[in-house]
Protein backbone atom coordinates (compact mmCIF):
# COMPACT_ATOMS: atom_id res chain seq x y z
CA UNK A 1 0.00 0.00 0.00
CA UNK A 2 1.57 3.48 -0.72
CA UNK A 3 2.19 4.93 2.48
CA UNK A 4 2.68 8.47 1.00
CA UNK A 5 1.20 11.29 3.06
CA UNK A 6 -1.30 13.81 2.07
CA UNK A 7 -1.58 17.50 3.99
CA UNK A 8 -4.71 18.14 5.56
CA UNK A 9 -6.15 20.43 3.01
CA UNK A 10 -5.80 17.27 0.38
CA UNK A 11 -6.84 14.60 2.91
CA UNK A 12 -9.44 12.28 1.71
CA UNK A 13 -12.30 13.41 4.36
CA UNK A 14 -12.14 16.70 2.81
CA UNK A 15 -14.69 17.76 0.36
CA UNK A 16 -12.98 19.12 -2.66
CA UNK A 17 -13.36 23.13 -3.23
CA UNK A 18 -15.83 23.44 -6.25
CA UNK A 19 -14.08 24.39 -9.76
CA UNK A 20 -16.42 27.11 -10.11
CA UNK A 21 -15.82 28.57 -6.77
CA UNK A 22 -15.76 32.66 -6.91
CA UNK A 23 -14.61 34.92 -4.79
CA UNK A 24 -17.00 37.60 -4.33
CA UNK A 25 -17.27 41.07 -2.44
CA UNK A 26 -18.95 44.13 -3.10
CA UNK A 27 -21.01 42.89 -6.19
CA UNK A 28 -18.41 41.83 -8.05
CA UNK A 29 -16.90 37.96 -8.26
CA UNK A 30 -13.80 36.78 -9.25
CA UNK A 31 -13.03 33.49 -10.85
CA UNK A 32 -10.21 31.35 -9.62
CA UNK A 33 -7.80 29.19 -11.38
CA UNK A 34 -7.23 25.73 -11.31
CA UNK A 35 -6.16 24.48 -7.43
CA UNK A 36 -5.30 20.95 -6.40
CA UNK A 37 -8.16 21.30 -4.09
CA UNK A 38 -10.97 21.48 -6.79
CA UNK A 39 -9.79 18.05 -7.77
CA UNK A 40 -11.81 14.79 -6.04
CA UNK A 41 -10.56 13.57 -3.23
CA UNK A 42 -9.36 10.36 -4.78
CA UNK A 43 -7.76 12.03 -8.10
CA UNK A 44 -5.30 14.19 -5.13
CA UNK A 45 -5.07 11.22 -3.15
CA UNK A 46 -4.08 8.66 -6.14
CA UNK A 47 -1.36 11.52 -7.31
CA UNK A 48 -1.55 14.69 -6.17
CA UNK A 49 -1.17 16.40 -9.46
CA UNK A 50 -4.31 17.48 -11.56
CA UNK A 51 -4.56 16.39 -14.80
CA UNK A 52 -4.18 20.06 -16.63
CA UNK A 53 -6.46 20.81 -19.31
CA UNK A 54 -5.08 21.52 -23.09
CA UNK A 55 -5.36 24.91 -25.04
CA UNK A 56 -4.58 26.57 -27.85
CA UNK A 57 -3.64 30.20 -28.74
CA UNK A 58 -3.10 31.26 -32.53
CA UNK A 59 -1.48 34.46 -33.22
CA UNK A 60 -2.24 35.94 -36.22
CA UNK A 61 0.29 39.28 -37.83
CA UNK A 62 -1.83 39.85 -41.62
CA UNK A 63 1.28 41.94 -42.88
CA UNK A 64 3.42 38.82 -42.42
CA UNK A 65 7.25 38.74 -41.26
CA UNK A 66 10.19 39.37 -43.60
CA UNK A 67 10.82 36.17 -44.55
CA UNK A 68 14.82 36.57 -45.05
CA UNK A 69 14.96 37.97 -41.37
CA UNK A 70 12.15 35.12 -40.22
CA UNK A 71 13.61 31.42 -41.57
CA UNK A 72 16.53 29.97 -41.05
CA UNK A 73 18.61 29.24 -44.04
CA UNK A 74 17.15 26.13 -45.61
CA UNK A 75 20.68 24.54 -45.66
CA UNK A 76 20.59 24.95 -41.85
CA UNK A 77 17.46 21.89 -40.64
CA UNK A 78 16.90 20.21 -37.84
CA UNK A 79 17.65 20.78 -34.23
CA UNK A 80 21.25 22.16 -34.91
CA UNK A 81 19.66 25.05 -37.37
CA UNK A 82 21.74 28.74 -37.21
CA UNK A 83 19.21 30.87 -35.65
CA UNK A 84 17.64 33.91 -38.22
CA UNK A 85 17.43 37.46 -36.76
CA UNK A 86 14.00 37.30 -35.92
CA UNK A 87 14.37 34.10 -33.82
CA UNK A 88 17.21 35.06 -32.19
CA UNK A 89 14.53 37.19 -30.22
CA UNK A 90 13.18 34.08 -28.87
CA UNK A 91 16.34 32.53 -28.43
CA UNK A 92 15.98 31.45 -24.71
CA UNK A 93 13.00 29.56 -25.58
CA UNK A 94 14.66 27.52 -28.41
CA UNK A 95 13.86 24.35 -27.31
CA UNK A 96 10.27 25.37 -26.92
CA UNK A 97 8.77 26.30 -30.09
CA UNK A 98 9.74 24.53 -34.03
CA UNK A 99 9.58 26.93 -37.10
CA UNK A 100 8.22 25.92 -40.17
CA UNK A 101 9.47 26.63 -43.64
CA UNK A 102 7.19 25.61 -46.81
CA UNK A 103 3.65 25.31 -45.29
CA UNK A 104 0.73 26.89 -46.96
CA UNK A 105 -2.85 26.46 -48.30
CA UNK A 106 -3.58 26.15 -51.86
CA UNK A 107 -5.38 27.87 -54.21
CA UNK A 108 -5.75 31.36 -52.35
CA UNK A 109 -5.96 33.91 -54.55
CA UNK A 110 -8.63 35.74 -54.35
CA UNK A 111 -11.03 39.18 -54.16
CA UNK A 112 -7.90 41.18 -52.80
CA UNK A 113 -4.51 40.86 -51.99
CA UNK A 114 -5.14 40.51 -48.06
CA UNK A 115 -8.15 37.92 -48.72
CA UNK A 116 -6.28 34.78 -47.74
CA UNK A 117 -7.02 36.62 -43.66
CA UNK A 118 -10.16 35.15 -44.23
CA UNK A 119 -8.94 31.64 -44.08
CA UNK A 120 -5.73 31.46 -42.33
CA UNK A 121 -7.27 29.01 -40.39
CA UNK A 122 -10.22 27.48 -42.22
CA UNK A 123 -7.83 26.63 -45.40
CA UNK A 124 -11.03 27.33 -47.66
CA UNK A 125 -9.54 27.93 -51.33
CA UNK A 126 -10.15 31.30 -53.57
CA UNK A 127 -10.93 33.78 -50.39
CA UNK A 128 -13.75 36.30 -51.80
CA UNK A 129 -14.05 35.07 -55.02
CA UNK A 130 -17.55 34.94 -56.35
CA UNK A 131 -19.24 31.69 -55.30
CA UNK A 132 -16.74 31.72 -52.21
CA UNK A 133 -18.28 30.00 -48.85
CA UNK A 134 -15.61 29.91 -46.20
CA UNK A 135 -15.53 27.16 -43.96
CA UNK A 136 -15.15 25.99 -40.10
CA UNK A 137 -11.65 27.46 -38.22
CA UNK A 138 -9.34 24.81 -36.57
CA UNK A 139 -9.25 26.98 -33.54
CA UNK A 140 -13.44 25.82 -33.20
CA UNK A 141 -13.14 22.55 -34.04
CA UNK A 142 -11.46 22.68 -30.77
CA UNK A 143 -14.21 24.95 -29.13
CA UNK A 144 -17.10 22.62 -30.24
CA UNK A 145 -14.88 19.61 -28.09
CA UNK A 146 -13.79 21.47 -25.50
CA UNK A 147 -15.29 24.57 -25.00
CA UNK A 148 -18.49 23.21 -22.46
CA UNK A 149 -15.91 22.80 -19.98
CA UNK A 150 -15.01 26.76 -19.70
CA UNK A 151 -16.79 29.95 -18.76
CA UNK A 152 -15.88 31.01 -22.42
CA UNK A 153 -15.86 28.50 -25.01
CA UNK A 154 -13.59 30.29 -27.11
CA UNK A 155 -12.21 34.01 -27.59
CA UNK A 156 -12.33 35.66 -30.58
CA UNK A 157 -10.00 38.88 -30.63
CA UNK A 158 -8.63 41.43 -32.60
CA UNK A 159 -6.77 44.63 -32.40
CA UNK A 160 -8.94 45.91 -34.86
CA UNK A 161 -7.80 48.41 -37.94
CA UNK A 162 -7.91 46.95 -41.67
CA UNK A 163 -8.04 43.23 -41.94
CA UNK A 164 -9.92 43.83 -37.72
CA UNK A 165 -12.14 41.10 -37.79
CA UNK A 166 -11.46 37.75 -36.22
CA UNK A 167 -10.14 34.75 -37.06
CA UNK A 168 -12.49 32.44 -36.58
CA UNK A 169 -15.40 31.17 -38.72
CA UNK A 170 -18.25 29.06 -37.34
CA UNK A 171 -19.58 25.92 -39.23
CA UNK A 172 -21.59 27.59 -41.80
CA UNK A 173 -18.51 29.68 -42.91
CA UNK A 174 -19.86 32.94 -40.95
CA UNK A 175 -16.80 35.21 -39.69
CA UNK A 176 -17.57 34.91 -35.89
CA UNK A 177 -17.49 39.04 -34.44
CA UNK A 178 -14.29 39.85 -32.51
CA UNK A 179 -13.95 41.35 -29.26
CA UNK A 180 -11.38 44.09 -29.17
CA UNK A 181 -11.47 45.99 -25.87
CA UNK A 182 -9.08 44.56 -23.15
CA UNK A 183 -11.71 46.19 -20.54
CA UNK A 184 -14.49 44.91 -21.76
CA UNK A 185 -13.25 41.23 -21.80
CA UNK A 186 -11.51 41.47 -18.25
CA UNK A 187 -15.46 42.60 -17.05
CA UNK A 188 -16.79 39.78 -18.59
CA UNK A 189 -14.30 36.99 -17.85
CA UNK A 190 -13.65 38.07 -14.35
CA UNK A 191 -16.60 40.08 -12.86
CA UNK A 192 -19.53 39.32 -11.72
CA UNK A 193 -22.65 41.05 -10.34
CA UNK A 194 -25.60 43.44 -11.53
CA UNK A 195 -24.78 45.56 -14.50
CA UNK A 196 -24.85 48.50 -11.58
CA UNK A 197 -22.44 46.74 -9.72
CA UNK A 198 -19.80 45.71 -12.23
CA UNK A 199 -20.14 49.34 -13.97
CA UNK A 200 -19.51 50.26 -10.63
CA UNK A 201 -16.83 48.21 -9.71
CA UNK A 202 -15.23 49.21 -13.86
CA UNK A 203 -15.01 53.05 -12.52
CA UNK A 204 -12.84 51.85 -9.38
CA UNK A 205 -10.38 50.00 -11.19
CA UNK A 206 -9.92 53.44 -13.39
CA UNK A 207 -9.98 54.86 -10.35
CA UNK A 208 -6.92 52.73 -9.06
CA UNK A 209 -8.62 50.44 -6.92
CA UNK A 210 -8.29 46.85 -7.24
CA UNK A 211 -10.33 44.05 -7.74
CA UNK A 212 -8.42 42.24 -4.96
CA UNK A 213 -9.43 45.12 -2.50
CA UNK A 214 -13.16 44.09 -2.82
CA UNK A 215 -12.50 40.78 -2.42
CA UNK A 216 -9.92 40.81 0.10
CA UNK A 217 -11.13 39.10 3.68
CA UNK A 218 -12.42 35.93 1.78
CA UNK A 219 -9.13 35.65 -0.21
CA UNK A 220 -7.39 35.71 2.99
CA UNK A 221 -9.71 32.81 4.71
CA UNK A 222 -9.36 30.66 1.91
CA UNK A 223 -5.73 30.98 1.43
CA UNK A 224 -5.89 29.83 4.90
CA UNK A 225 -7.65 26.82 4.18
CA UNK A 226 -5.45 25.49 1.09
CA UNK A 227 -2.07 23.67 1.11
CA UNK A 228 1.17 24.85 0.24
CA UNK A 229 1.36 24.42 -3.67
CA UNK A 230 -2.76 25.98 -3.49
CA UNK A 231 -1.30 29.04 -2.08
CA UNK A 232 1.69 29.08 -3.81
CA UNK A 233 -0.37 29.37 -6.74
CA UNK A 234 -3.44 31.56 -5.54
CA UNK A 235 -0.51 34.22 -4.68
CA UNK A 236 0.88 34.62 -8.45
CA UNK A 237 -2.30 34.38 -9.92
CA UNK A 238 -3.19 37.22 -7.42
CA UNK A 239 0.27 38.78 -8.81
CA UNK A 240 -0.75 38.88 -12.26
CA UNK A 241 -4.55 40.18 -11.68
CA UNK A 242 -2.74 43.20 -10.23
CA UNK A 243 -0.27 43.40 -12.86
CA UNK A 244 -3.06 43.52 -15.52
CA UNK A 245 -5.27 46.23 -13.57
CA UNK A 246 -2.49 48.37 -13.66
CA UNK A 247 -1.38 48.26 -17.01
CA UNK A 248 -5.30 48.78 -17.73
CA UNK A 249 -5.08 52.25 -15.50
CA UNK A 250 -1.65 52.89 -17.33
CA UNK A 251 -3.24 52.63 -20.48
CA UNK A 252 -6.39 55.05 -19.81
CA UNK A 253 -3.85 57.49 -18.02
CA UNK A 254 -1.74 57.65 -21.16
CA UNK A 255 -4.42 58.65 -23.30
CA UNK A 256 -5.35 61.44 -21.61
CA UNK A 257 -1.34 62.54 -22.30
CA UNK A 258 -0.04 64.64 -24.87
CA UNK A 259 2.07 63.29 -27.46
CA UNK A 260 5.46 64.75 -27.88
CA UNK A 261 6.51 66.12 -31.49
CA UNK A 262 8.16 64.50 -33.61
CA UNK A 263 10.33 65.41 -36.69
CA UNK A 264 7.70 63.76 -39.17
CA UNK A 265 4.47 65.09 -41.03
CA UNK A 266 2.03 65.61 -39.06
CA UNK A 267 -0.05 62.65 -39.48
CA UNK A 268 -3.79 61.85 -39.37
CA UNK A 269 -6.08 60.41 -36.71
CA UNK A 270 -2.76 59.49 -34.30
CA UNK A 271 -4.53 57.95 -31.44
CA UNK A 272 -3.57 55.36 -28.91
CA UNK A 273 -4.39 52.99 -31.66
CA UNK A 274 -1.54 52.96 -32.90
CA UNK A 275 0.25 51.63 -30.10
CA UNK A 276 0.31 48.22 -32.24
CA UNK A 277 2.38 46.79 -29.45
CA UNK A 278 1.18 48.36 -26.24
CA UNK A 279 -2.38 47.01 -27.86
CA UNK A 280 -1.05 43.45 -28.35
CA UNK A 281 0.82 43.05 -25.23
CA UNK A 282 -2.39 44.21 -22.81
CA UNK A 283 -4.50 41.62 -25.21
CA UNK A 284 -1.72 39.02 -24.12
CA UNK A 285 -2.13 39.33 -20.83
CA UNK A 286 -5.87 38.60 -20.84
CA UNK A 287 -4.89 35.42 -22.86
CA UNK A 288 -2.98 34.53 -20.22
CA UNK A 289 -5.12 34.96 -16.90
CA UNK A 290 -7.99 33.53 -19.00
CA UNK A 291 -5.86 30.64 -19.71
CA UNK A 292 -4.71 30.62 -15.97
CA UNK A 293 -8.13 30.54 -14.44
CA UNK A 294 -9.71 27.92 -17.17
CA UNK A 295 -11.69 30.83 -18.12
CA UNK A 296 -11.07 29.24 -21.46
CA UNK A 297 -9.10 27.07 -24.29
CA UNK A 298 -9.32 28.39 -27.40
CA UNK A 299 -7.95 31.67 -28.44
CA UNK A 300 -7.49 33.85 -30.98
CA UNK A 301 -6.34 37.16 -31.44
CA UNK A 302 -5.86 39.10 -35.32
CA UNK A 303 -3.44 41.65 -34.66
CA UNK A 304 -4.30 43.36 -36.68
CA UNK A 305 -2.86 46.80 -38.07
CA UNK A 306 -2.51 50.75 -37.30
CA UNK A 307 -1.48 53.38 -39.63
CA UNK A 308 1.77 54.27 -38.00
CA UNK A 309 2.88 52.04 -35.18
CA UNK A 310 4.17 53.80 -32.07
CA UNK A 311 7.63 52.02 -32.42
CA UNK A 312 10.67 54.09 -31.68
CA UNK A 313 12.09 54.76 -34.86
CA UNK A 314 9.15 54.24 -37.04
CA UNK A 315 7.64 56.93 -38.72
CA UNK A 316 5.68 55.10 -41.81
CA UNK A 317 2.17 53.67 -42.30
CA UNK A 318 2.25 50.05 -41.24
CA UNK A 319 0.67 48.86 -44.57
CA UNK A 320 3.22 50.95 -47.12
CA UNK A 321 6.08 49.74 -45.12
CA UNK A 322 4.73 45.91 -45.91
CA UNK A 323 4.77 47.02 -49.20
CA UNK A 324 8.66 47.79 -48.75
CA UNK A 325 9.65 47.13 -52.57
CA UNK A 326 13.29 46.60 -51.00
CA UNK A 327 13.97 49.79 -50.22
CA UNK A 328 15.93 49.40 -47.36
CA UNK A 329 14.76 52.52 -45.02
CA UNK A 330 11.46 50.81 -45.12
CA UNK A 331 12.42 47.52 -44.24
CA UNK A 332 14.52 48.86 -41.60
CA UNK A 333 11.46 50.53 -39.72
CA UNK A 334 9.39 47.42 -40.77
CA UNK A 335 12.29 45.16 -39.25
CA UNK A 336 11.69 47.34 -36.20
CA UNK A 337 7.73 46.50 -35.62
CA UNK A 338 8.20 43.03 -36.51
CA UNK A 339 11.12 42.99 -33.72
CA UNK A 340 8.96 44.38 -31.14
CA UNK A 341 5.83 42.18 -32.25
CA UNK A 342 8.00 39.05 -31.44
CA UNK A 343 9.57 40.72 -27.96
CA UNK A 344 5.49 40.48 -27.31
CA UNK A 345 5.23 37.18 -28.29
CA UNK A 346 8.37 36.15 -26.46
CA UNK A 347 6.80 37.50 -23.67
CA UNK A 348 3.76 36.23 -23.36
CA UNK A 349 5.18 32.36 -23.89
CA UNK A 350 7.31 33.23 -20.96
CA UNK A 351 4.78 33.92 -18.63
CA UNK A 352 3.24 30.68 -20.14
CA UNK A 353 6.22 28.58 -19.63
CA UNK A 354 6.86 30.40 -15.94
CA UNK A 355 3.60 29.67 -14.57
CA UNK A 356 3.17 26.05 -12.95
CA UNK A 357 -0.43 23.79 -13.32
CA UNK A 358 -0.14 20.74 -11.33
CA UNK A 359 3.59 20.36 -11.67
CA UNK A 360 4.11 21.32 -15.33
CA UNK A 361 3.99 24.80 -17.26
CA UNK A 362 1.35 26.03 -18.94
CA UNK A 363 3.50 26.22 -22.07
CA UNK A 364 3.56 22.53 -22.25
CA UNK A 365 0.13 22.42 -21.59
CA UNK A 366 -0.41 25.14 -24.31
CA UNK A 367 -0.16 25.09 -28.37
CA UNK A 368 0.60 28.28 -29.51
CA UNK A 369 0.15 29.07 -33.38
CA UNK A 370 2.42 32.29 -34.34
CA UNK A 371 2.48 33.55 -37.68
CA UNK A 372 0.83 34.99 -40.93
CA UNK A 373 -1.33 34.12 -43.65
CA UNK A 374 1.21 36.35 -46.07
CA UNK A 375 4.49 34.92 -47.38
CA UNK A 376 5.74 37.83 -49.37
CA UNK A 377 3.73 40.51 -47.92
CA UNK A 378 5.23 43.15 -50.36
CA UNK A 379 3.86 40.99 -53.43
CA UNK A 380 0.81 39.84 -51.36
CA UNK A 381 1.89 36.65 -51.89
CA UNK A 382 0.43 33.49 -49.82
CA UNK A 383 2.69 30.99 -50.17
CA UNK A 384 5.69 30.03 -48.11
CA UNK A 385 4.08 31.37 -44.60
CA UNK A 386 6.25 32.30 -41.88
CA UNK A 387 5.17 30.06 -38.61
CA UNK A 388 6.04 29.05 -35.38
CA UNK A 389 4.04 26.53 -32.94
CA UNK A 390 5.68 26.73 -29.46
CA UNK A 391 4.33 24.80 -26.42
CA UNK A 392 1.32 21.87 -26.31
CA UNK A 393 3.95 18.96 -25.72
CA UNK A 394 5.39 18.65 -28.54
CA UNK A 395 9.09 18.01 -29.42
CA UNK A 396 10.34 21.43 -30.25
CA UNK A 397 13.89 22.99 -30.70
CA UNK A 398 14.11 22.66 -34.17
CA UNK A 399 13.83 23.71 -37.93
CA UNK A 400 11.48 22.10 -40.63
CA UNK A 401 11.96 22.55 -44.14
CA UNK A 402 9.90 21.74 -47.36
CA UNK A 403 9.78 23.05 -50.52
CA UNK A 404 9.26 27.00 -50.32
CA UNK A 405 7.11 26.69 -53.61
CA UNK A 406 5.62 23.64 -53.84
CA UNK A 407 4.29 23.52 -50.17
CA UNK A 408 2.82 21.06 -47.70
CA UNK A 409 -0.44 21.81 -46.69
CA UNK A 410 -0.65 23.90 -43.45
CA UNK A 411 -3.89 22.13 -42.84
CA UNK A 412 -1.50 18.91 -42.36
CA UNK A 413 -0.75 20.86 -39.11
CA UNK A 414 -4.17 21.85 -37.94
CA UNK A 415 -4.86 17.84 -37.68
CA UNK A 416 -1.77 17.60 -35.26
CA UNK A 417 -2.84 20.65 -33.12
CA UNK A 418 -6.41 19.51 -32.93
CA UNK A 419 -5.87 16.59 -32.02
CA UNK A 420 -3.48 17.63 -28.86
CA UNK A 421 -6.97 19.15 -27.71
CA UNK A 422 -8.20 15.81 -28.08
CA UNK A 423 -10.10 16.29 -31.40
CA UNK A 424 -10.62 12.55 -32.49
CA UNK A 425 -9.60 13.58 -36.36
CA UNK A 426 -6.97 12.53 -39.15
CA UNK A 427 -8.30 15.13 -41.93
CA UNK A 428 -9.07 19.00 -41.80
CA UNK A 429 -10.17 21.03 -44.53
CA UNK A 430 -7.53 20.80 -47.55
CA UNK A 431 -5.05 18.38 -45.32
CA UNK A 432 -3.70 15.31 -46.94
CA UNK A 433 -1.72 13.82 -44.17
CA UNK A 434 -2.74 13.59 -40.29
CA UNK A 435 0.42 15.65 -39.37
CA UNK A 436 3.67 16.92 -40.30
CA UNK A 437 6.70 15.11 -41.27
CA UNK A 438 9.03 15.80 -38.29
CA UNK A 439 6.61 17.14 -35.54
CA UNK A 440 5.28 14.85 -33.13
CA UNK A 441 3.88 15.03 -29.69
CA UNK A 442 6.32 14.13 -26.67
C-alpha cells in the first residue's frame, strides 16, 4: 500500500473546493484558477497532481514577417539550425517552439490581396471570389470539443484596424465578431454582479482600486484553508490580476497625455491605436489569466494593423512599409515592428512557460500558433508562410523545411494541433496527411 502522506487540506475526508468557486465582495466575483483542491478527493489522493487541461492560442500578424529575417537558411534543418534574426529574439525559448518553412494552403488567390485573412485558419480555397463559402476554423473545431468545460468556449480577438475582424469562422462559414477591448473582456471573464455593480466596480479600477481590494477578507480565509502548492499558486495568480489592472489604469492614463513632437508630417487620426504593441501586449495578458483561471481554451487574437505604429524609430504607415519594394529605409522601420511584435510574443510564452499547473507549465500544456497568412507581404503573396508553434507537448527545438514553392499543406498541421486538444480527427479542410513530417507530440 503506498504509504505516502497527504496534507490536511488534500486529505481524503475533505470535500474538494468546487471548480467554479468565486470569490466575491462588493457585487463583483472573481473566478479562480485551477487548485489541487478542486480536484476529487481520490484524483489528489491517487497523485496529487491534476490532470491540466489543453489549449490553444493562434497568433495571427496579416502583414506577415520578412521572410529573409524570419527562416533559417534552408541549408541549416533540424535541431542544430543557425538561428535567423528574428528568432534570435526568442532565443531562450529555443527548445520550446519549431519553425516551419514551406507550409501553406492552396489555391488562395482571391477578391484582394489581403483575402487569404479570411482563411488562415479554415484553409477554404479562392478567399472572396464569387461563389466563395468559407468554412469551419481549426481553432473551433477545438471549441465545439472542449469549450463546455469553460466559462468562455472560445475568444475571438482582434486589435482591430484593416483586416480587424477575427479569425475564426463558425460551421456555416460565418466570420464569428471579434472582441477588441481589453476592458471589456476582463469585465466579462472576471466580474460578476448586476450591471450597476460591475459598472460600478469598472469606474474603481480606473480609479486605481483593485479588484483584490473588494475581495480581500475571503481571499485571505481561503488561502488559509489550502495547502502549500494551493497558495503558492493563488498568490501569483493574485500577482498577475494586479499586474493587468495596472497596465489597464496605465493605459487610460496615457491617453489622456499629450504626445510629444516628432520630426515627421504631421499625421492623421494618431490615437492610442496605434500603439500596435502596447495594444497586443495588454491583449496578451488577458490570454494569459484567461488561460490561468480555465476561463477558457481556445484563443485567438488578429493583430491586426494601425497606420503608424508607435515604435521608436518608425515613422511610416504600417501597410506601405509591408509594401517595402526593397527599399531598405522601409524595411529597416518594418524590421523594427516586426522585432517588437516578437519581444510580445516572447513574452507572453514566458509567462506561459513560468507559470506552474499541477507540476508542469502552462507552455507545455499550451499550443501556440504564431504567424501569418502572407508569405511575401510586399507581393501579397500566400505561399511560403512564416510560422512558429511553441508549447502543447510537442518536441520542439528545431527547424522544418519543405519546398518554399511547392508547399505542404498547413492544414497537415491543424490535424496535429487539434488533435493535442483531443479532437478525435486525421483530416481538416484541404489536409492530406494527419500531421507533419518531423513534428510529433512528446
Amino acid at each position: 500500500m503506498n504509504d505516502q502522506r497527504i496534507s490536511a487540506p488534500y486529505a481524503t475526508t475533505r470535500s474538494p473546493l468546487s471548480r467554479r468557486t468565486l470569490l466575491k465582495g462588493v457585487g463583483v466575483g472573481l473566478s479562480l484558477p485551477l487548485l489541487e483542491s478542486m480536484l476529487p478527493n481520490f484524483a489528489r489522493a491517487a497523485t496529487q497532481t491534476p490532470k491540466a487541461p489543453r489549449r490553444f492560442v493562434a497568433f495571427n500578424a496579416p502583414f506577415g514577417f520578412i521572410q529573409s529575417s524570419f527562416f533559417p537558411k534552408l541549408t541549416s534543418t533540424g535541431r542544430d539550425y543557425e538561428l535567423s534574426p528574428y528568432l534570435e529574439v526568442l532565443k531562450e525559448l529555443r527548445n520550446d517552439f519549431t519553425v516551419f518553412q514551406g507550409l501553406g494552403h492552396p489555391q488562395q488567390n482571391g477578391n484582394c490581396g489581403h483575402s487569404s485573412a479570411y482563411t488562415w485558419l479554415t484553409s477554404a480555397r479562392f478567399p472572396g471570389l464569387p461563389g466563395f463559402k468559407n468554412s469551419i476554423s481549426i481553432d473551433q473545431v477545438m471549441a465545439n470539443a472542449v469549450g463546455g468545460d469553460t466559462r468562455a468556449p472560445y475568444l475571438a480577438l482582434t486589435n482591430g484596424g484593416f483586416s480587424g475582424q477575427s479569425l475564426a469562422w463558425n460551421a456555416t462559414g460565418v466570420n464569428i465578431p471579434a472582441e477588441k477591448s481589453p476592458a471589456r473582456l476582463f469585465q466579462q471573464l472576471f466580474l460578476d454582479g448586476t450591471p450597476e455593480e460591475m459598472a460600478e466596480q469598472t469606474k474603481s479600477l480606473a480609479r486605481g482600486k483593485s479588484i483584490l481590494d473588494a475581495v480581500g477578507m475571503q481571499a485571505g480565509r481561503l488561502s488559509n484553508e489550502l495547502g502549500k502548492r494551493d497558495q503558492e499558486k493563488l498568490d501569483e495568480y493574485f500577482t498577475s490580476v494586479r499586474s493587468l489592472e495596472k497596465r489597464m489604469q496605465s493605459s487610460k492614463a496615457w491617453s489622456q497625455i499629450p504626445k510629444p513632437k516628432v520630426p515627421v508630417k504631421p499625421l492623421k487620426d494618431v490615437s492610442d491605436l496605434d500603439d500596435l504593441i502596447g495594444r497586443t501586449r495588454l491583449m496578451n495578458e488577458l490570454i494569459f489569466l484567461a488561460i490561468q483561471t480555465d476561463s477558457t481554451r481556445v484563443a485567438t487574437y488578429n493583430l491586426g494593423c494601425v497606420n503608424v505604429p508607435v515604435v521608436d524609430g518608425v515613422s511610416e504607415p504600417h501597410h506601405g512599409l509591408s509594401h517595402h519594394g526593397k527599399q531598405d529605409e522601409k524595411l529597416a522601420q518594418l524590421k523594427l515592428v516586426e522585432m517588437a511584435e516578437l519581444e510580445a510574443f516572447k513574452d507572453f510564452l514566458l509567462r506561459l512557460k513560468n507559470t506552474q499547473e499541477g507540476g508542469i507549465s502552462l507552455l507545455e500544456q499550451t499550443a501556440v500558433l504564431i504567424g501569418s497568412n502572407l508569405g511575401n507581404a510586399n507581393a501579397h503573396d500566400y505561399v511560403n508562410l512564416p510560422l512558429l508553434v511553441a508549447g502543447g507537448g510537442f518536441k520542439h527545438g528545431q527547424h522544418l523545411a519543405f519546398d518554399p514553392n511547392n508547399n505542404t499543406r498547413l492544414a497537415n498541421l491543424f490535424v496535429s494541433l487539434a488533435q493535442h486538444m483531443g479532437v478525435e480527427t486525421d483530416t481538416f479542410g484541404s489536409s492530406n496527411s494527419a500531421g507533419v513530417k518531423g513534428f510529433e507530440a512528446v
